[in-house]
PDB file of N, CA and C in Angstrom:
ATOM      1  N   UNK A   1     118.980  88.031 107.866  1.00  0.00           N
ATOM      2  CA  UNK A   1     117.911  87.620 106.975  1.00  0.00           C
ATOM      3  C   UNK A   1     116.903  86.747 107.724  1.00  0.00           C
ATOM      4  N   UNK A   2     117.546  86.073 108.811  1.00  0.00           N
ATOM      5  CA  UNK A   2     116.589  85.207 109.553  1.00  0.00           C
ATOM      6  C   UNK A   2     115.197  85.972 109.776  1.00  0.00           C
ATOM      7  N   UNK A   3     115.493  87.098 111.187  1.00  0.00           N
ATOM      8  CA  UNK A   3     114.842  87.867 111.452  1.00  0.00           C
ATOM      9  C   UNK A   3     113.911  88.496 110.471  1.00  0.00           C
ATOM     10  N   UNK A   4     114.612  88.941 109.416  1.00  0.00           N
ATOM     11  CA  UNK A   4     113.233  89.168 108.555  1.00  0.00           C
ATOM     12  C   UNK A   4     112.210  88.564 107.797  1.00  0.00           C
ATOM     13  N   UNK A   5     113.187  87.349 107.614  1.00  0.00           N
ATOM     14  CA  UNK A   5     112.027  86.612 107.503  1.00  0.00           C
ATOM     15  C   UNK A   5     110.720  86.117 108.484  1.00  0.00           C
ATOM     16  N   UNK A   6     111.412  86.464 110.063  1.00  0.00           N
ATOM     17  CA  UNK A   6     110.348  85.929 110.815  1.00  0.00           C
ATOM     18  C   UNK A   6     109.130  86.991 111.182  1.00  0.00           C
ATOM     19  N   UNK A   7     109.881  87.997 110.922  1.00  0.00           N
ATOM     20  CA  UNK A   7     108.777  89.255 110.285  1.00  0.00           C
ATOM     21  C   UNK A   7     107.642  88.815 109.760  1.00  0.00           C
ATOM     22  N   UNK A   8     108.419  88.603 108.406  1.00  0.00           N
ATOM     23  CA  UNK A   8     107.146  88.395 107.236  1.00  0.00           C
ATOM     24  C   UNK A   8     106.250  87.138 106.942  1.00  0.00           C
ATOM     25  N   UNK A   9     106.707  85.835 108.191  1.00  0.00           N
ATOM     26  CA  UNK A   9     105.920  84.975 108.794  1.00  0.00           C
ATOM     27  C   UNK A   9     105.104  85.646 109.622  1.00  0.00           C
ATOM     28  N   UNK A  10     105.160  86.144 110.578  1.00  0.00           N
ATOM     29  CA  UNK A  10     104.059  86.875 111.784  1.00  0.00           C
ATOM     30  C   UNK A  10     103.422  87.905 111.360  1.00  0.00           C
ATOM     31  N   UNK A  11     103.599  87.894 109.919  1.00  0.00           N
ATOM     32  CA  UNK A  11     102.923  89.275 109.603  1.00  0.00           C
ATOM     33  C   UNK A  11     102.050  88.222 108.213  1.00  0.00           C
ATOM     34  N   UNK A  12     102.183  87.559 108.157  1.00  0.00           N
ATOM     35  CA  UNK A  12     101.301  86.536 107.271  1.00  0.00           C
ATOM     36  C   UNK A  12     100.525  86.123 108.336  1.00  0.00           C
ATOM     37  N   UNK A  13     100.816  85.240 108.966  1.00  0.00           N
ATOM     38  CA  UNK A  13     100.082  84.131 110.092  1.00  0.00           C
ATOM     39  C   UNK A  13      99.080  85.387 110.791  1.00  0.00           C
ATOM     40  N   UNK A  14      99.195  86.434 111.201  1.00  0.00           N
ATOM     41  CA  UNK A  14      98.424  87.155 111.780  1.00  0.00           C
ATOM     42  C   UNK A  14      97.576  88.163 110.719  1.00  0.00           C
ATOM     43  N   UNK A  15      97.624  88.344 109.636  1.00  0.00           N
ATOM     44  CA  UNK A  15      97.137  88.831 108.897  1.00  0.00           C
ATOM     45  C   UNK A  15      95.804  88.051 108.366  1.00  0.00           C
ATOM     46  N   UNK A  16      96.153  86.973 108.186  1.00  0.00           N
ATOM     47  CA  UNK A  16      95.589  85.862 107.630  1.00  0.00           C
ATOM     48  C   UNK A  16      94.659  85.613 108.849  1.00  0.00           C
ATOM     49  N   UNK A  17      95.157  85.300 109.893  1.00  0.00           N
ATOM     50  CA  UNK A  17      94.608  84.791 111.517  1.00  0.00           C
ATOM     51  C   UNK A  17      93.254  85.858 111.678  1.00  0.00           C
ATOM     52  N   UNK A  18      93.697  87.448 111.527  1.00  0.00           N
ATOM     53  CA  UNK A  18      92.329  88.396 111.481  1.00  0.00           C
ATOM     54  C   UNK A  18      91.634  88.319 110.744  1.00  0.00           C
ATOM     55  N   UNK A  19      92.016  87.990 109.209  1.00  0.00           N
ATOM     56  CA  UNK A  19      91.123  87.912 108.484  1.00  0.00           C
ATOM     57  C   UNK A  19      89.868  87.261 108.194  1.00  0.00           C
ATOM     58  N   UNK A  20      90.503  85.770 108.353  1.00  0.00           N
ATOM     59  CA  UNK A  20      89.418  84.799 108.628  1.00  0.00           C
ATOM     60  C   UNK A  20      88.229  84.858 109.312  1.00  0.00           C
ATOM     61  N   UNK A  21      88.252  85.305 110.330  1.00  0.00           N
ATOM     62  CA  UNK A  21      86.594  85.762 110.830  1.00  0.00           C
ATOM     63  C   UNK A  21      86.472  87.060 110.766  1.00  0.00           C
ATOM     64  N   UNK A  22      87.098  88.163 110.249  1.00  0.00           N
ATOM     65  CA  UNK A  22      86.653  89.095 109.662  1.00  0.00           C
ATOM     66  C   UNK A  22      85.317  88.990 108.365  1.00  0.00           C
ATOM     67  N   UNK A  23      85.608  88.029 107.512  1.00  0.00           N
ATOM     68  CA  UNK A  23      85.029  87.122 106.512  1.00  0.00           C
ATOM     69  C   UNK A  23      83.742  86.492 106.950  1.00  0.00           C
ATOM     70  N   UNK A  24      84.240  85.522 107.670  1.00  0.00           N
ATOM     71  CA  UNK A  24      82.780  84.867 108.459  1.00  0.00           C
ATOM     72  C   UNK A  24      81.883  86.043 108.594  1.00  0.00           C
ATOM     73  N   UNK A  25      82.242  87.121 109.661  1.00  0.00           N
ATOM     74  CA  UNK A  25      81.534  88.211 109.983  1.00  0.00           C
ATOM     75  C   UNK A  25      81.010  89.097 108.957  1.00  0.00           C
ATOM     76  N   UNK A  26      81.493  89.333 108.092  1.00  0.00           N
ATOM     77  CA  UNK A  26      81.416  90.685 107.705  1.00  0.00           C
ATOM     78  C   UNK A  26      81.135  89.933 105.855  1.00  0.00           C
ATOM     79  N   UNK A  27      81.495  88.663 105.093  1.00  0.00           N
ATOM     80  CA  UNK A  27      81.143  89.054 104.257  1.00  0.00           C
ATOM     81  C   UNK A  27      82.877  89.205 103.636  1.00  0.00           C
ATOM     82  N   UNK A  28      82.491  88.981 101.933  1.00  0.00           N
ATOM     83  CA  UNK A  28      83.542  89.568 101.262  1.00  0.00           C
ATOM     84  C   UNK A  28      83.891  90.950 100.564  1.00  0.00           C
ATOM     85  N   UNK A  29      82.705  91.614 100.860  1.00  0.00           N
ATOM     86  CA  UNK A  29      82.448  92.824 100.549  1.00  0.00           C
ATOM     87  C   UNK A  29      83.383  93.972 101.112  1.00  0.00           C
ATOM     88  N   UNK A  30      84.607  94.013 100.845  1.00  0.00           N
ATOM     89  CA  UNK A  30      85.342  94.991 101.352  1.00  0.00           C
ATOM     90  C   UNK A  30      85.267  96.345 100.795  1.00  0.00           C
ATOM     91  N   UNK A  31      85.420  96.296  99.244  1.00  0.00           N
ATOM     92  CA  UNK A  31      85.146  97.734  98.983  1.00  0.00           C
ATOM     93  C   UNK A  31      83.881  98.792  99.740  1.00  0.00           C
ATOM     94  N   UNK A  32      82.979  98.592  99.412  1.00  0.00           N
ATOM     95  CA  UNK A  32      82.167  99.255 100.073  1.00  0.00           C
ATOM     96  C   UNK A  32      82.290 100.441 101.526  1.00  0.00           C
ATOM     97  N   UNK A  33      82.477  99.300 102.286  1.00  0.00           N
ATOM     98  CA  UNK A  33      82.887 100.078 103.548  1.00  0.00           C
ATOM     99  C   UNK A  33      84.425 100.990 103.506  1.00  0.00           C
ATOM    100  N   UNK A  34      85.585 100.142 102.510  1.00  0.00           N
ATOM    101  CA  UNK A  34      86.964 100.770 102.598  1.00  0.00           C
ATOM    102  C   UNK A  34      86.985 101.832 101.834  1.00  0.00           C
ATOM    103  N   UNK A  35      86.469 102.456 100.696  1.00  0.00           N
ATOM    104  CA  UNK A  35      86.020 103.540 100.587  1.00  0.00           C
ATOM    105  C   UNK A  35      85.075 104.748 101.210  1.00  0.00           C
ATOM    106  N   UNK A  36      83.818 103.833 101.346  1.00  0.00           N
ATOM    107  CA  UNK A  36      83.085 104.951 102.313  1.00  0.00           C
ATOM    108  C   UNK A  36      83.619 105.466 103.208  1.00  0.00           C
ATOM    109  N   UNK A  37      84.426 104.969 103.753  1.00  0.00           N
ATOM    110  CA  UNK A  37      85.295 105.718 104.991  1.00  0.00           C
ATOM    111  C   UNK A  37      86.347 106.677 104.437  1.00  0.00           C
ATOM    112  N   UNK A  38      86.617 106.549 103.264  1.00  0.00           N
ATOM    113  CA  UNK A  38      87.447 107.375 102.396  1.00  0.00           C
ATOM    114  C   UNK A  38      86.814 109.050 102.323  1.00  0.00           C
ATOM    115  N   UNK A  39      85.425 108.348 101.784  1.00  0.00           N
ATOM    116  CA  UNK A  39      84.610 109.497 101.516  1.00  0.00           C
ATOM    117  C   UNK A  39      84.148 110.259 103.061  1.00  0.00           C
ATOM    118  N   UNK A  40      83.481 109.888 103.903  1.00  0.00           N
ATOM    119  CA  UNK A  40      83.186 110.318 104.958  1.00  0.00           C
ATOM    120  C   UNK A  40      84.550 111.931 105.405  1.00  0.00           C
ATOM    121  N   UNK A  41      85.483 111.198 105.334  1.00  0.00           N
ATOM    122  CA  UNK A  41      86.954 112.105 105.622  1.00  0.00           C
ATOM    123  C   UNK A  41      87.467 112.023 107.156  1.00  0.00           C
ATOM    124  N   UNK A  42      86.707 110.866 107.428  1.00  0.00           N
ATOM    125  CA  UNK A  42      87.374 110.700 109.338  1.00  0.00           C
ATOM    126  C   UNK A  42      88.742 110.033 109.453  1.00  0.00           C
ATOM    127  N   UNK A  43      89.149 109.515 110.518  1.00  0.00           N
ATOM    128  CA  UNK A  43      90.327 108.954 110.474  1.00  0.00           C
ATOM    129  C   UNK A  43      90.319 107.682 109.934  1.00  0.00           C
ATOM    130  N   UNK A  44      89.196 106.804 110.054  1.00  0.00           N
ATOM    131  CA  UNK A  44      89.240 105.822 109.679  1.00  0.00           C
ATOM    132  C   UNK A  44      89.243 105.817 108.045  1.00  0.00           C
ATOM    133  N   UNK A  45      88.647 106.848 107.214  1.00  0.00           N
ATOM    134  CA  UNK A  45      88.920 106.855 105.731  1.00  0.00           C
ATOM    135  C   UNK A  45      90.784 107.865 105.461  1.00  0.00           C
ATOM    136  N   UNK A  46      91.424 108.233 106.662  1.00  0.00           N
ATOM    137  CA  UNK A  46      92.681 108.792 106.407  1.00  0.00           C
ATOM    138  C   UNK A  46      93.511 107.509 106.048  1.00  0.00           C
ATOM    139  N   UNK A  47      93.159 106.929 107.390  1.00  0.00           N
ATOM    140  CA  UNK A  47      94.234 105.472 107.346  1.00  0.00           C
ATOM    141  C   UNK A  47      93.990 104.515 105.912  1.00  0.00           C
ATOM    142  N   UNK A  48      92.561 104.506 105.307  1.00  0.00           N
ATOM    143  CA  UNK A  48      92.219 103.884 104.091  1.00  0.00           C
ATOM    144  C   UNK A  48      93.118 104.223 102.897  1.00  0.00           C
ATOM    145  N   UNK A  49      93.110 105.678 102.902  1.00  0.00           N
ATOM    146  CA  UNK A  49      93.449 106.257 101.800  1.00  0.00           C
ATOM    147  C   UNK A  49      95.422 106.069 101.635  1.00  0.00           C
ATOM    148  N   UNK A  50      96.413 106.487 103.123  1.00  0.00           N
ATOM    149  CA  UNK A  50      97.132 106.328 103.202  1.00  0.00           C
ATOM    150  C   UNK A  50      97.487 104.597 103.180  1.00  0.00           C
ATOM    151  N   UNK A  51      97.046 103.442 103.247  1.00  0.00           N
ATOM    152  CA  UNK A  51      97.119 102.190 103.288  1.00  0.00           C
ATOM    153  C   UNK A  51      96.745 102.026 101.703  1.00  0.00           C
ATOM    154  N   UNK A  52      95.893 102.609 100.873  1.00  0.00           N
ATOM    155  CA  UNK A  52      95.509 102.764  99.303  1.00  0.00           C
ATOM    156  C   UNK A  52      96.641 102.716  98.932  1.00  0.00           C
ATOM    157  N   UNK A  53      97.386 103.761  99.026  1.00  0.00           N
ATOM    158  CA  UNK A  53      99.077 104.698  98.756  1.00  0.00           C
ATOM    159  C   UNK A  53     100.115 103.520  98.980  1.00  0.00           C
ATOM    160  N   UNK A  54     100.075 102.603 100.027  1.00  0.00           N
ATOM    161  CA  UNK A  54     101.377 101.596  99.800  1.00  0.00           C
ATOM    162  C   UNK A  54     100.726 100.406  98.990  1.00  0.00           C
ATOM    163  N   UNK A  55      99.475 100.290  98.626  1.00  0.00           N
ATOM    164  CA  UNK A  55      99.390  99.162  97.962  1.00  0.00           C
ATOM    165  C   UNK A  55      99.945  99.736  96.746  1.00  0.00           C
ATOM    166  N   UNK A  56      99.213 100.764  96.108  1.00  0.00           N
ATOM    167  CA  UNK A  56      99.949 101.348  95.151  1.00  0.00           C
ATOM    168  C   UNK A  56     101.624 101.268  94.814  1.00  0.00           C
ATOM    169  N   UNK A  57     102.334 101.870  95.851  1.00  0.00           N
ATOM    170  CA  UNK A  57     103.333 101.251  95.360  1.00  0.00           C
ATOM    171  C   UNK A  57     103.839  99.955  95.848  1.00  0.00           C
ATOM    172  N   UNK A  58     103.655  99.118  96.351  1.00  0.00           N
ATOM    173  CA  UNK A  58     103.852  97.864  96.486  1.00  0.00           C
ATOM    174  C   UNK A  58     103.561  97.455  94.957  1.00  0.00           C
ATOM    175  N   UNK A  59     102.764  97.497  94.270  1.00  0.00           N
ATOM    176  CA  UNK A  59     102.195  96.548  93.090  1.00  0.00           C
ATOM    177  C   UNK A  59     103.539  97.794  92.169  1.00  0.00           C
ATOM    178  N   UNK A  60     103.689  99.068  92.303  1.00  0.00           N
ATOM    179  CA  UNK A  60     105.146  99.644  91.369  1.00  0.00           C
ATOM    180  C   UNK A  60     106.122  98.806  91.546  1.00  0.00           C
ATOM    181  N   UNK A  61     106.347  98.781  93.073  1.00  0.00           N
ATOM    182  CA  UNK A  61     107.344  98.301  93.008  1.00  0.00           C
ATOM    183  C   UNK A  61     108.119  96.377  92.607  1.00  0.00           C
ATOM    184  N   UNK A  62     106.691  96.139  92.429  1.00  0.00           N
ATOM    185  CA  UNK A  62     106.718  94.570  91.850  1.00  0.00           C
ATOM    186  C   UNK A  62     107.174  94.475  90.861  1.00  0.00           C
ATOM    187  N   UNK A  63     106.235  95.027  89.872  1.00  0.00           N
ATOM    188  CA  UNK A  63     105.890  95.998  88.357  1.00  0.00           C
ATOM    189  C   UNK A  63     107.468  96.338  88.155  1.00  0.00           C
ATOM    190  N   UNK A  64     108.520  97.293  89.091  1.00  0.00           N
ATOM    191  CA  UNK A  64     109.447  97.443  88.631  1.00  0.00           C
ATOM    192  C   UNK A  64     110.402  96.799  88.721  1.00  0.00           C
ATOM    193  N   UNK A  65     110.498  95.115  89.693  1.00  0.00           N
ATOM    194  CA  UNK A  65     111.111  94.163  89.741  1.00  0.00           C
ATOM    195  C   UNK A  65     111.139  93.279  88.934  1.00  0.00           C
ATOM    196  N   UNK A  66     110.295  93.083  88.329  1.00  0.00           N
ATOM    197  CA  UNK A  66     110.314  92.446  87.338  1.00  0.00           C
ATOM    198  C   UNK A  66     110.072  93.027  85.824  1.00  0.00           C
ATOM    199  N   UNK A  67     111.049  94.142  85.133  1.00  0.00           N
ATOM    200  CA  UNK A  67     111.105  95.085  84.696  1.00  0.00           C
ATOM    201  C   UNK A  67     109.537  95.491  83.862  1.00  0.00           C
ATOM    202  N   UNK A  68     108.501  95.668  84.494  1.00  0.00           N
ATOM    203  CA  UNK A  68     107.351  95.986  83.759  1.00  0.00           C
ATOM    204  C   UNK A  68     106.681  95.138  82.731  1.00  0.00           C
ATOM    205  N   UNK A  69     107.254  93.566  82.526  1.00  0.00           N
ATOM    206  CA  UNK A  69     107.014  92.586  81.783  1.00  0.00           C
ATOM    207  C   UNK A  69     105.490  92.456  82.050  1.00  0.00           C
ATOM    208  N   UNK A  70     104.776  91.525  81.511  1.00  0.00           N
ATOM    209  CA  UNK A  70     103.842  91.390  81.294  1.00  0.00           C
ATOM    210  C   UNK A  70     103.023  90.544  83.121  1.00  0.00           C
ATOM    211  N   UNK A  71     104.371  89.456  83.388  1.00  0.00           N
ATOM    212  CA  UNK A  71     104.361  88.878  84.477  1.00  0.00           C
ATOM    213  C   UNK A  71     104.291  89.633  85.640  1.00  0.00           C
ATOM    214  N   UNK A  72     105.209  90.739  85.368  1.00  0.00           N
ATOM    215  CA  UNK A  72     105.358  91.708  86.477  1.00  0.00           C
ATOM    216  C   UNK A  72     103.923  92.686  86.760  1.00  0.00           C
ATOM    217  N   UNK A  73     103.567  92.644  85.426  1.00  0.00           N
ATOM    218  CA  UNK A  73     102.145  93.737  86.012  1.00  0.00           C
ATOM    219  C   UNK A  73     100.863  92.886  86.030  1.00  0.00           C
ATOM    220  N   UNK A  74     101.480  91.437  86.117  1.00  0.00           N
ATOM    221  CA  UNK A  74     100.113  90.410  86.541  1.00  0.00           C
ATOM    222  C   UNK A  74     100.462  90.835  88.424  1.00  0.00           C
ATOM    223  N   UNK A  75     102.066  90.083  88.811  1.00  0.00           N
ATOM    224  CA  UNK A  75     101.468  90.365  89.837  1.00  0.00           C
ATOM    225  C   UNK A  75     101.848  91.595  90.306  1.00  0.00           C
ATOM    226  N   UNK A  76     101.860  92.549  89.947  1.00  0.00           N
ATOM    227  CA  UNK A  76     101.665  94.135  90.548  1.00  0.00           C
ATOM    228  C   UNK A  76     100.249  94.286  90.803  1.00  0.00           C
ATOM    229  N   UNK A  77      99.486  93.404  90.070  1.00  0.00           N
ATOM    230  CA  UNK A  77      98.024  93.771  90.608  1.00  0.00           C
ATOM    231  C   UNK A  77      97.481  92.887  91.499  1.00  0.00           C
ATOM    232  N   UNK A  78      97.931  92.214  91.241  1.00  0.00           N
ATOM    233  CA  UNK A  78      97.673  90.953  92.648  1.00  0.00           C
ATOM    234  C   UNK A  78      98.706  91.882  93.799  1.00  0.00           C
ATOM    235  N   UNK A  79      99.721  92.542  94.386  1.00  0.00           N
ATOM    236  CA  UNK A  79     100.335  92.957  94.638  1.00  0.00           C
ATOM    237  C   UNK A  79      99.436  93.866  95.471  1.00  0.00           C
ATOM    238  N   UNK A  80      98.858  94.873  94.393  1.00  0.00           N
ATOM    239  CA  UNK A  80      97.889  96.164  95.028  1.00  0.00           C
ATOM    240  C   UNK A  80      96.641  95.458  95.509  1.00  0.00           C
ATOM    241  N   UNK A  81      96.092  94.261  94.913  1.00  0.00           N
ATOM    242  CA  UNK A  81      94.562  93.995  95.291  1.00  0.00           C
ATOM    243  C   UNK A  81      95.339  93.187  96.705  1.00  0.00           C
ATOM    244  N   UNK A  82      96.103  92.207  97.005  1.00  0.00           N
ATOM    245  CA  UNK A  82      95.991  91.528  98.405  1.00  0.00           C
ATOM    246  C   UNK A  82      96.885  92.114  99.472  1.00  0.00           C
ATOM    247  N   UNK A  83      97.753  93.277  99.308  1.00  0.00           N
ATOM    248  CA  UNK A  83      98.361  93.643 100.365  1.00  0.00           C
ATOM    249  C   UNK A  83      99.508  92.381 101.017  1.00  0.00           C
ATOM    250  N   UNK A  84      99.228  92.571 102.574  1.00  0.00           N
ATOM    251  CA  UNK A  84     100.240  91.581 103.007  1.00  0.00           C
ATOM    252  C   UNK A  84     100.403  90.312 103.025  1.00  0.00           C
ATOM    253  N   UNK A  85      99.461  90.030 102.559  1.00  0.00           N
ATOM    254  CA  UNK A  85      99.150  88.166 102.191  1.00  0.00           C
ATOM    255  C   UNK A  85     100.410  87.966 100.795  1.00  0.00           C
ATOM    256  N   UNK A  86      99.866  88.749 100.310  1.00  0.00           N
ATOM    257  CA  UNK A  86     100.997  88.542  99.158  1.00  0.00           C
ATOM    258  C   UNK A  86     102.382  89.265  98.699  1.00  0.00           C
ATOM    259  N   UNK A  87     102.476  90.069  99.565  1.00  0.00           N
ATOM    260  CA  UNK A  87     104.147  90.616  99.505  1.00  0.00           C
ATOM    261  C   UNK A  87     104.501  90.126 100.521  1.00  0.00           C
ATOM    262  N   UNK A  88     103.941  89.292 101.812  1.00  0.00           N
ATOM    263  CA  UNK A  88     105.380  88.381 102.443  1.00  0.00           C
ATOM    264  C   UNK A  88     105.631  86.984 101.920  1.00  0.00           C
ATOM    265  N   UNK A  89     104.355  86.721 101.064  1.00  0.00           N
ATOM    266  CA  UNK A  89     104.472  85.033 100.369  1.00  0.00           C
ATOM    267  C   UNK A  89     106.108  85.440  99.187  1.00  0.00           C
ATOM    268  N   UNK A  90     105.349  86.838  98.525  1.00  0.00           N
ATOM    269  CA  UNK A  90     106.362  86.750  97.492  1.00  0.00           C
ATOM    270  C   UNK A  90     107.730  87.266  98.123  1.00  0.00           C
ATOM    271  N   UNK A  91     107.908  87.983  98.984  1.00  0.00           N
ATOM    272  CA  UNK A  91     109.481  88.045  99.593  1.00  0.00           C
ATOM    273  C   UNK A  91     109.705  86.749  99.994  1.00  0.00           C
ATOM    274  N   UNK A  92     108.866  86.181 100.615  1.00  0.00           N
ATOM    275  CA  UNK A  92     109.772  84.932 101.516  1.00  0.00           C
ATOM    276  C   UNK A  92     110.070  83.524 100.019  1.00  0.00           C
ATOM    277  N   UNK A  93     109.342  83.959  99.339  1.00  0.00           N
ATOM    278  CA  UNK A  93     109.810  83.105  98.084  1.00  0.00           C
ATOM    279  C   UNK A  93     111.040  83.514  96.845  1.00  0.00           C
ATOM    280  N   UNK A  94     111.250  85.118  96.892  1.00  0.00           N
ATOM    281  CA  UNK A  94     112.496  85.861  96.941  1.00  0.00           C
ATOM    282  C   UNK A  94     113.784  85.717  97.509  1.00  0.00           C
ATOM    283  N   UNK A  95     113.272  85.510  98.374  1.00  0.00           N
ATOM    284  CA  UNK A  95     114.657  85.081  99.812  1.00  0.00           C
ATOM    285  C   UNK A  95     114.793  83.970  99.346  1.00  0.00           C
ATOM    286  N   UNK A  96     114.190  82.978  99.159  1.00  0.00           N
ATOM    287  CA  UNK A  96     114.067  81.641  99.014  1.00  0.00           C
ATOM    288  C   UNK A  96     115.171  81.185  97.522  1.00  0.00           C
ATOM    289  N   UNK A  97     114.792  82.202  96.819  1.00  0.00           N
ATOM    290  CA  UNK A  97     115.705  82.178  95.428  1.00  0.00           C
ATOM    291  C   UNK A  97     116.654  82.498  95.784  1.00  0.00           C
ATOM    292  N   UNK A  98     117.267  83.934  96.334  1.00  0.00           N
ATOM    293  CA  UNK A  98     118.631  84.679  96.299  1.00  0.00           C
ATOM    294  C   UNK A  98     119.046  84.364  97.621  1.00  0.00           C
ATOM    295  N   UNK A  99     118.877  83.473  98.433  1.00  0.00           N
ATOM    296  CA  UNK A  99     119.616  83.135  99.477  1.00  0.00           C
ATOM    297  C   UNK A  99     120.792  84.663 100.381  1.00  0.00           C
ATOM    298  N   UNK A 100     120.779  84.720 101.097  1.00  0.00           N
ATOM    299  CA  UNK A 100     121.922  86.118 101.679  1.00  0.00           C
ATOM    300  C   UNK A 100     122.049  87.205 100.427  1.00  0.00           C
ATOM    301  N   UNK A 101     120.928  87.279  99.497  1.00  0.00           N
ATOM    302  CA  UNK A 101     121.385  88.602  98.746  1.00  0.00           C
ATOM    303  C   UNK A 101     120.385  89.389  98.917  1.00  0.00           C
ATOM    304  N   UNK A 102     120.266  90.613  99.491  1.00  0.00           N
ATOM    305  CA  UNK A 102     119.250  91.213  99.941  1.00  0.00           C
ATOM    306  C   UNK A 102     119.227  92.479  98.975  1.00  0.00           C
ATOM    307  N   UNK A 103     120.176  92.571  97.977  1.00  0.00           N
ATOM    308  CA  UNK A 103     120.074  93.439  96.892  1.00  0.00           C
ATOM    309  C   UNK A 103     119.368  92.933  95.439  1.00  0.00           C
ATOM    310  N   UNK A 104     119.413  91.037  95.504  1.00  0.00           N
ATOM    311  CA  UNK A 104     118.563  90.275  94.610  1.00  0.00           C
ATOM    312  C   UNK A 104     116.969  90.766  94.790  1.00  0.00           C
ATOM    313  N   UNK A 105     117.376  90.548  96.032  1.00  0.00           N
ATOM    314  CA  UNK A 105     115.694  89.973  96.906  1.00  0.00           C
ATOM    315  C   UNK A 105     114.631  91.608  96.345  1.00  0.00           C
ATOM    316  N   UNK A 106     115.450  92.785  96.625  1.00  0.00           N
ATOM    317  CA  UNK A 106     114.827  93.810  96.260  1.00  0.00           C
ATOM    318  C   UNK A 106     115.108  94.107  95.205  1.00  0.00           C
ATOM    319  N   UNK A 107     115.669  93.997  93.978  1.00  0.00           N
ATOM    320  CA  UNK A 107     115.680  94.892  93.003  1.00  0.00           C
ATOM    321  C   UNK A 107     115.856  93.908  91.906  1.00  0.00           C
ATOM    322  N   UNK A 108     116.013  92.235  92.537  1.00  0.00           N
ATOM    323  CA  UNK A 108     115.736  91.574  91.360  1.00  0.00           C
ATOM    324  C   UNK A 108     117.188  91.599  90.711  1.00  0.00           C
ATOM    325  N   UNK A 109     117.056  89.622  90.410  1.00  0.00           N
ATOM    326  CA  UNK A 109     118.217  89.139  90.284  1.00  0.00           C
ATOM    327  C   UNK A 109     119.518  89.987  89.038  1.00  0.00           C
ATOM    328  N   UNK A 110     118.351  90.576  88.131  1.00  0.00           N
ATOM    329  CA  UNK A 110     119.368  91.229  86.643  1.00  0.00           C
ATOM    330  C   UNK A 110     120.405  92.500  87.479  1.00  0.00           C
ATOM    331  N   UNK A 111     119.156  92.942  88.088  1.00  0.00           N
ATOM    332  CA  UNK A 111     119.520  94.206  88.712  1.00  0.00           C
ATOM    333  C   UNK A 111     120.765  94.569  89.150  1.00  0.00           C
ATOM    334  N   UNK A 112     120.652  92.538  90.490  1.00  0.00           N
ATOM    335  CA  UNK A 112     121.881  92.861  91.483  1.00  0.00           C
ATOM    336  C   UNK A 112     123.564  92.645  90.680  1.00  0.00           C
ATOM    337  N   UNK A 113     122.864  91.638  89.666  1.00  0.00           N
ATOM    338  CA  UNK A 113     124.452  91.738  88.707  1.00  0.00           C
ATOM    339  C   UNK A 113     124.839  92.778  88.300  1.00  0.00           C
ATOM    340  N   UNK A 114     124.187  93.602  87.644  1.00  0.00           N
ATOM    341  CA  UNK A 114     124.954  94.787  86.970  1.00  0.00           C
ATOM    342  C   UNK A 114     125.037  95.948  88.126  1.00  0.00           C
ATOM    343  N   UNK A 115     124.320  95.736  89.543  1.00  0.00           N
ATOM    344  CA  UNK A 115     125.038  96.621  90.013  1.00  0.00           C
ATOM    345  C   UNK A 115     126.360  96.108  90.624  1.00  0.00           C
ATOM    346  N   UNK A 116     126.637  94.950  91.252  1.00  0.00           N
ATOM    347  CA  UNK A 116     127.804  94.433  90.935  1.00  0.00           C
ATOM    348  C   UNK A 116     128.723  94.768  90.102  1.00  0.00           C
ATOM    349  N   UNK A 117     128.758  94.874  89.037  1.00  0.00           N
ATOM    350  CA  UNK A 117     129.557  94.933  87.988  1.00  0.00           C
ATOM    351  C   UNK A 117     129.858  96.107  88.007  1.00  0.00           C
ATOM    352  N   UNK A 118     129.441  97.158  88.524  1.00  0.00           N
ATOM    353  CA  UNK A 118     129.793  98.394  87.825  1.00  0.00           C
ATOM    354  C   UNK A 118     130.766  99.087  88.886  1.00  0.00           C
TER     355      UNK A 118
END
């Protein structure tokens, strides 16, 4: 669990690290360009569209951690709108709850009991 967590530190800290003068530079205007490249059909709108596809399910799979509650599809959309800023904050605050349960951590604490149980 160490290790993955130090993952999802270096994948924050550097995410965050590009971003920041991405911003300065460019503005908050992301849609614009991350679609047009969609539309165009080059590689750079392939990788858009396929990177679209895991936010998508990243924000399901939030959505289905927290069984589709109201909370859960707040942040399923925070989930799909920030990408990795916010699925390593919310794993490493996951981990942080279920300590060595890596069946909590993914499928959520109700989950890991009753699969336990059965």
């Amino acid at each position: 669990m160490a290790a993955f967590r130090i993952l999802l530190i270096v994948l924050l800290v550097t995410v965050v690290a590009y971003t920041v003068p991405v911003i300065a530079n460019h503005g908050m205007n992301l849609m614009p360009p991350f679609f047009g490249a969609i539309g165009v059909m080059d590689w750079q709108g392939q990788f858009n569209l396929d990177f679209a596809g895991f936010l998508v399910l990243s924000g399901l799979w939030t959505a289905w951690r927290h069984h589709f509650s109201a909370a859960g599809l707040g942040l399923a959309l925070l989930a799909a709108s920030f990408g990795i800023p916010f699925l390593t904050i919310y794993l490493l605050v996951a981990i942080g709850k279920n300590p060595g349960d890596i069946i909590a951590v993914f499928a959520g604490p109700e989950r890991a009991k009753a699969y336990r149980a059965a």
